[in-house]
Protein backbone atom coordinates (compact mmCIF):
# COMPACT_ATOMS: atom_id res chain seq x y z
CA UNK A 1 111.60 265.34 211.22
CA UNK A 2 113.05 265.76 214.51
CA UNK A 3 116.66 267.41 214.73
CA UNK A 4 118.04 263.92 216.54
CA UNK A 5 116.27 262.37 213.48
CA UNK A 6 118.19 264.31 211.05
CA UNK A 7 121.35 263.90 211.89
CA UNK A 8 120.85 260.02 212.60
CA UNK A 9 120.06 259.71 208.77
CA UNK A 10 122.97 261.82 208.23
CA UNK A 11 125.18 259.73 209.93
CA UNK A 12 123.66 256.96 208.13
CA UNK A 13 124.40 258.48 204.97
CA UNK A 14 128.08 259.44 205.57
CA UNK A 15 128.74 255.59 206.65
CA UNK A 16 126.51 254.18 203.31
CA UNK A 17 128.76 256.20 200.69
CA UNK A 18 131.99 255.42 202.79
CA UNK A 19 131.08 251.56 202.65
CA UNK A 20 130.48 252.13 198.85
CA UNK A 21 133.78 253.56 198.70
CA UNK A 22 135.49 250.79 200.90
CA UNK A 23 133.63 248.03 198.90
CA UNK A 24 134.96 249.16 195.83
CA UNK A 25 138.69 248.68 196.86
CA UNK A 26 139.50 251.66 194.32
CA UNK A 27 142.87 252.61 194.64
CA UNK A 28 142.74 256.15 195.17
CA UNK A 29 140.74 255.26 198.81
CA UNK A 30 144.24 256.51 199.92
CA UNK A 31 144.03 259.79 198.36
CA UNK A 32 140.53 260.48 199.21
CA UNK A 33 141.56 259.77 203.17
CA UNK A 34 144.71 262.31 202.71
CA UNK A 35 141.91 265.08 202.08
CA UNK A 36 140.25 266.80 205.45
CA UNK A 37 137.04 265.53 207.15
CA UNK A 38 134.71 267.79 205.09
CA UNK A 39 136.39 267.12 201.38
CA UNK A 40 136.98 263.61 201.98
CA UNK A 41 132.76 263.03 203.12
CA UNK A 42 131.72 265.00 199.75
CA UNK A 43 134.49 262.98 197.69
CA UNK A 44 133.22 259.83 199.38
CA UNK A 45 129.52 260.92 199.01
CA UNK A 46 130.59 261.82 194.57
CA UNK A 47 132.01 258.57 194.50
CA UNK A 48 129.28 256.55 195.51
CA UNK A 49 126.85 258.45 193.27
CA UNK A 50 129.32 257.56 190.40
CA UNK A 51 129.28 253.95 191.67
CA UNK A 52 125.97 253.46 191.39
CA UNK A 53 125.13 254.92 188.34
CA UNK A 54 127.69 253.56 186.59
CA UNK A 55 126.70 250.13 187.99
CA UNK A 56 123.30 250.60 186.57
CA UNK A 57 124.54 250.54 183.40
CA UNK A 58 126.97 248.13 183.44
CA UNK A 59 125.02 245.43 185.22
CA UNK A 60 122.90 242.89 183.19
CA UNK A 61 119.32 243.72 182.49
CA UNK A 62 116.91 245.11 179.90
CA UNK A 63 117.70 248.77 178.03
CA UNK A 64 113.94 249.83 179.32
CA UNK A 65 114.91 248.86 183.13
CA UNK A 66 118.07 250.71 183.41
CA UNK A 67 116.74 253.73 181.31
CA UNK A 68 114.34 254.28 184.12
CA UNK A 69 116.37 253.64 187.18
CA UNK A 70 118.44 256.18 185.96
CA UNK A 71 115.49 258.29 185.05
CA UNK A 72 114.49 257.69 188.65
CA UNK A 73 118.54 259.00 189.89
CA UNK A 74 117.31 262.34 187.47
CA UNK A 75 114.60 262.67 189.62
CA UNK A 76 116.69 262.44 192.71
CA UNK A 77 119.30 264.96 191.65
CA UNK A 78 116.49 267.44 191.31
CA UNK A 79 115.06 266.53 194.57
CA UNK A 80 119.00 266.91 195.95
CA UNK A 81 118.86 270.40 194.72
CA UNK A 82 115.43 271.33 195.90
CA UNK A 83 117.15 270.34 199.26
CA UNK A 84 114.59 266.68 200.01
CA UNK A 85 116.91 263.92 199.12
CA UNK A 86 115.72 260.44 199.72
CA UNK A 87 118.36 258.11 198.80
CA UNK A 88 121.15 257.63 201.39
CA UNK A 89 123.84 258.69 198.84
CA UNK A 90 122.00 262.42 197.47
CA UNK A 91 121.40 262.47 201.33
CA UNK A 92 125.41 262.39 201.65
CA UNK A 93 125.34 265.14 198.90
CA UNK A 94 123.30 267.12 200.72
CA UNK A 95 126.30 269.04 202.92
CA UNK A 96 128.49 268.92 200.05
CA UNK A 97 126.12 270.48 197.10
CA UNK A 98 126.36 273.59 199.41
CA UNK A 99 129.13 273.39 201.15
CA UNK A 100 131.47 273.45 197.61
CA UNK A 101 129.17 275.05 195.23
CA UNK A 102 128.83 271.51 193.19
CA UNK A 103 126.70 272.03 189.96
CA UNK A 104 123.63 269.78 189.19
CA UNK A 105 124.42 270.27 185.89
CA UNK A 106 127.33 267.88 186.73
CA UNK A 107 125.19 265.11 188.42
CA UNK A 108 122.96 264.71 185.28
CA UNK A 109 125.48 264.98 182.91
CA UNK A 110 127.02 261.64 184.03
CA UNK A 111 123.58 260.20 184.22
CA UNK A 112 123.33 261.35 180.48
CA UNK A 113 126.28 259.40 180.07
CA UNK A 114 125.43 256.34 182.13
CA UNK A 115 122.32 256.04 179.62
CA UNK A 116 124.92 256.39 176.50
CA UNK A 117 126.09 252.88 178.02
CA UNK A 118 122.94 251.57 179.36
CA UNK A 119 121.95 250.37 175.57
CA UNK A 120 122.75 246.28 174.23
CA UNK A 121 124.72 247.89 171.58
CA UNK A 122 127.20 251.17 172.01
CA UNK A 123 128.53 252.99 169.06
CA UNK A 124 129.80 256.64 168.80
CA UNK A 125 129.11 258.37 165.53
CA UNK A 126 132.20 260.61 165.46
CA UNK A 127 135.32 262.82 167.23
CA UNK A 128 132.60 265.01 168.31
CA UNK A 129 130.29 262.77 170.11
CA UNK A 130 133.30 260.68 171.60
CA UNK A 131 133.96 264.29 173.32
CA UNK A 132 130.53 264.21 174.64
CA UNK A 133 130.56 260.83 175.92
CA UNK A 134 133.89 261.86 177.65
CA UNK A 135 132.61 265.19 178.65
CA UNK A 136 129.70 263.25 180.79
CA UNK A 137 131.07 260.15 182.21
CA UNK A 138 135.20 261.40 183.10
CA UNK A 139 135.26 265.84 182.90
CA UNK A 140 132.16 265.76 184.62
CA UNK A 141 133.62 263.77 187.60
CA UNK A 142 136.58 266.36 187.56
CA UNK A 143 134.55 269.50 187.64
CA UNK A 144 133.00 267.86 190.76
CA UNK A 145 135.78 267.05 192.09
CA UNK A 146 138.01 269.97 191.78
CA UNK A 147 135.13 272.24 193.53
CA UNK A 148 135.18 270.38 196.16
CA UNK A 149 139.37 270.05 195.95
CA UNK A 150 139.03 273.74 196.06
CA UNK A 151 140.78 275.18 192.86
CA UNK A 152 139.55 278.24 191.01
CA UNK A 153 136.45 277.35 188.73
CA UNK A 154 137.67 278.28 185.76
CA UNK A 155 141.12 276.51 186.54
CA UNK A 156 139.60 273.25 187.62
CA UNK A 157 137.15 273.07 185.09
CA UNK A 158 140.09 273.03 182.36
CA UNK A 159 141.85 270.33 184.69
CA UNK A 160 138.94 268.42 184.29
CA UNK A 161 138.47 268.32 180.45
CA UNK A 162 142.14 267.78 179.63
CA UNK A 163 142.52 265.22 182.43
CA UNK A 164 139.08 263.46 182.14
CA UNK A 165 139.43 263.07 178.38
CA UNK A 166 142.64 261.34 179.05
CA UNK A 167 141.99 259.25 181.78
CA UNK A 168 138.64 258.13 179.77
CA UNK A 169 140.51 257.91 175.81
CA UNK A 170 142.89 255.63 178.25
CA UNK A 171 139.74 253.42 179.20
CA UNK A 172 138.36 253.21 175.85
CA UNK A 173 142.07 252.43 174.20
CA UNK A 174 142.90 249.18 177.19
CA UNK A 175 139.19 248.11 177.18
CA UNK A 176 138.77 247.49 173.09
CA UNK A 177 138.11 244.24 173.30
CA UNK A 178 136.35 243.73 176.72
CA UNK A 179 133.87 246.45 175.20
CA UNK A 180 133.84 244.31 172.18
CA UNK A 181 132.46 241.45 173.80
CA UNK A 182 129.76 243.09 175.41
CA UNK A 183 128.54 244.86 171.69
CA UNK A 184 130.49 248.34 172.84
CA UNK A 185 132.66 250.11 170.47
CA UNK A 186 133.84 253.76 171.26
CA UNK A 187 135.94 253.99 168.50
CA UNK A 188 134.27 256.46 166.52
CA UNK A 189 132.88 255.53 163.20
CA UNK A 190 133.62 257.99 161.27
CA UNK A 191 137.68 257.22 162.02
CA UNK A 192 137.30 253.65 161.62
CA UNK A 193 135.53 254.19 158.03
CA UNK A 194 138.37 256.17 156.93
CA UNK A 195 140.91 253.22 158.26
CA UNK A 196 138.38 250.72 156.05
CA UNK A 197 136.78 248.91 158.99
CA UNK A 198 132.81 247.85 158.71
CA UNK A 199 131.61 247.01 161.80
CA UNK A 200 127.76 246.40 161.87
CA UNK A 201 125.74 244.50 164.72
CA UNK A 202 128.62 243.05 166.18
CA UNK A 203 131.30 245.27 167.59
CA UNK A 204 133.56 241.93 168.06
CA UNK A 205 134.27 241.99 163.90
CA UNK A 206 136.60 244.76 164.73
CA UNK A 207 139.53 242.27 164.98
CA UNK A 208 138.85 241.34 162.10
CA UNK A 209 140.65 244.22 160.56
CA UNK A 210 144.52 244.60 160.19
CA UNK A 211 143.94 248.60 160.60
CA UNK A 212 142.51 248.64 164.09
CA UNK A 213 145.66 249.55 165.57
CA UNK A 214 146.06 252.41 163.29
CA UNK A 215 142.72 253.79 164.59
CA UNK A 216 144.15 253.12 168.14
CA UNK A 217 147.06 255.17 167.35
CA UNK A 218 145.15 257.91 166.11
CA UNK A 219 142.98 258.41 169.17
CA UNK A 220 145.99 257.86 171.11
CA UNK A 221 147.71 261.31 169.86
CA UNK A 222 144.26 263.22 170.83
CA UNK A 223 144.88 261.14 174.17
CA UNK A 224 148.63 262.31 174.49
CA UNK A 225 148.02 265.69 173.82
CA UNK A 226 145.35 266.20 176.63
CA UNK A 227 147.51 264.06 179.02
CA UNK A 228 150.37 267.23 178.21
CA UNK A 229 147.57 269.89 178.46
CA UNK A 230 146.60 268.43 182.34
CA UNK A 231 150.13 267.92 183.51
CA UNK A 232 151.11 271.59 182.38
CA UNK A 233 147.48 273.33 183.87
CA UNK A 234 148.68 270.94 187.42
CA UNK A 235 152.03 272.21 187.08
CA UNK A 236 150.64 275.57 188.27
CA UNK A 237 147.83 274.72 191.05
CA UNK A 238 148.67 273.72 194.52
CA UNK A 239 149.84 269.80 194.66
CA UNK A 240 148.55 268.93 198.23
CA UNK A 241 145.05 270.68 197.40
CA UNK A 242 144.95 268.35 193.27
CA UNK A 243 146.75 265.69 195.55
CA UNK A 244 144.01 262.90 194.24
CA UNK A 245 143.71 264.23 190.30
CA UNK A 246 147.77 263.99 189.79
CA UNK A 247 147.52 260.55 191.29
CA UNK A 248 145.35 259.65 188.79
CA UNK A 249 147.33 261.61 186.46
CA UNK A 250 150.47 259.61 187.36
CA UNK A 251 148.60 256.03 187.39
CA UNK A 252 146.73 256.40 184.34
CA UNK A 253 149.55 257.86 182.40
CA UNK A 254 151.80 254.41 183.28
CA UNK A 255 148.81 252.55 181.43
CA UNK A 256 149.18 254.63 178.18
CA UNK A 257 152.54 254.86 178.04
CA UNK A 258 152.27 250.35 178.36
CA UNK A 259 148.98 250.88 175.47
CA UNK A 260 151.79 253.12 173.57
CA UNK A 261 154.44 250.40 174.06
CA UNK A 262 152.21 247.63 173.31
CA UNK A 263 151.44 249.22 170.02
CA UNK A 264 147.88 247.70 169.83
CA UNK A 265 149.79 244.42 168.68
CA UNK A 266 147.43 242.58 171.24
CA UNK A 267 144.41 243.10 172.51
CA UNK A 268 143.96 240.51 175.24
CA UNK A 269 144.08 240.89 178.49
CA UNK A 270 144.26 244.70 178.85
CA UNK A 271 147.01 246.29 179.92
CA UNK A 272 146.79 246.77 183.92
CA UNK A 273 149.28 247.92 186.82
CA UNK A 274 150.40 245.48 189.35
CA UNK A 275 149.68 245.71 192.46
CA UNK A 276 153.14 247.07 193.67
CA UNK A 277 152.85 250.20 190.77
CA UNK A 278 149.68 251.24 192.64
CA UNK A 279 150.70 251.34 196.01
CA UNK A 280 153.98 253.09 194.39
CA UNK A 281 152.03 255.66 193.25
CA UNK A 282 150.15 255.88 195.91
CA UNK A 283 152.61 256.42 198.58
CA UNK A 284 154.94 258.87 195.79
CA UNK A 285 151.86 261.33 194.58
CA UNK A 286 149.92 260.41 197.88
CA UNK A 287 152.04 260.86 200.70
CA UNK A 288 154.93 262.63 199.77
């Protein structure tokens, strides 16, 4: 390939993820563009790799289709790292993987997570597996993130556990019954048993059960205390380089202190922010 050749398809690349990351109309686009040309390309480039795995296995289809398209993103992580990408967004990662040290280990941990999901029917056994869930799909997001953010390994990778279990316990504690409808229950088992809640083929019979909200509560106290660990780690790294994380921080912790008010007395619709407390936090943990 010619050098005018390779830095066409690099171009390409760069404007493919940012369009993915436009598309999406996530709300931390903001915080993303706050970063510097080279940090805000790889964060724009992680994104869109998140994006599309994620969309694999939340869009409609069969269990054996999206098992092997994200088989196929497997094989493209390895050809990322053997430096011969061929999809436009590992072609974005291509600068980045080297530039920031990120760890492939990271790539295909999500994908192991994204394949958790990609089955009709979701159910996690116990505590421990609900950690590995979280570990793939949210702390493995953060330990990308934070190298290319910048902060010390070990620092960032404790960021990420503390903060991605909370952001993602948050997820799972708004989205019961949404998950519910689609067969999806991350509740672990082994809590619900103990709270006296069956719940066989369909995850929907949870309602059913007058102790759901205790379970609720009790994954919310694992959730509170990891929201405290991240806050007091972020209290001591630089705020303009975790900029992006204590946005998310700040946005997702609104949401479970609303969960926390709610009390798990409803279900339906899940909590959200308006669109005023986003740009809020946007513009007080993103500009100033």
């Amino acid at each position: 390939m010619s050098v005018a050749a390779a830095q066409t398809d690099t171009i390409d690349a760069k404007a493919h993820v940012e369009a993915i990351v436009k598309r999406s109309k996530t709300s931390f686009f903001w915080a993303m563009r706050r970063l510097g040309e080279e940090k805000r390309s790889a964060m724009y480039a992680v994104y869109a790799f998140c994006r599309e795995v994620d969309d694999i296995a939340d869009d409609p289809g069969f269990e054996s289709e999206k098992l092997a398209r994200l088989s196929g993103w497997r094989t493209e992580i390895e050809r990322l790292f053997s430096n011969n990408p061929t999809n436009p967004t590992s072609q974005a990662l291509l600068i980045p993987k080297d530039k920031f040290g990120l760890r492939k280990d990271d790539f295909l941990a999500l994908i192991d997570g994204m394949e958790m999901d990609a089955y009709d029917a979701v159910r996690i056994s116990d505590m421990p597996m609900l950690e590995l869930y979280c570990d793939r799909v949210a702390c493995a997001v953060g330990r990308l993130s934070n190298q290319i953010f910048g902060i010390e390994q070990f620092t960032g990778d404790q960021v990420a556990f503390s903060l991605g279990q909370a952001l993602q316990l948050t997820n799972i504690l708004r989205d019961v019954h949404e998950d519910a409808q689609r067969n999806r229950l991350y509740l672990p088992q082994d809590l619900l048993t103990n709270h006296g809640i069956d719940v066989d083929n369909d995850a929907s019979a949870v309602f059913k059960f007058s102790s759901l909200p205790d379970v609720c509560r009790s994954l919310a106290q694992t959730a509170q205390q990891r929201f405290h660990e991240a806050e007091s780690i972020l209290e001591h790294c630089d705020p303009v380089q975790m900029r992006p994380a204590i946005m998310m921080m700040q946005a997702y912790r609104r949401i479970f202190n609303r969960l926390l008010q709610n009390d798990w007395q409803r279900f339906d619709p899940p909590v959200s922010l308006s669109k005023f407390e986003k740009l809020w936090v946007v513009f007080r943990y993103g500009l100033f």
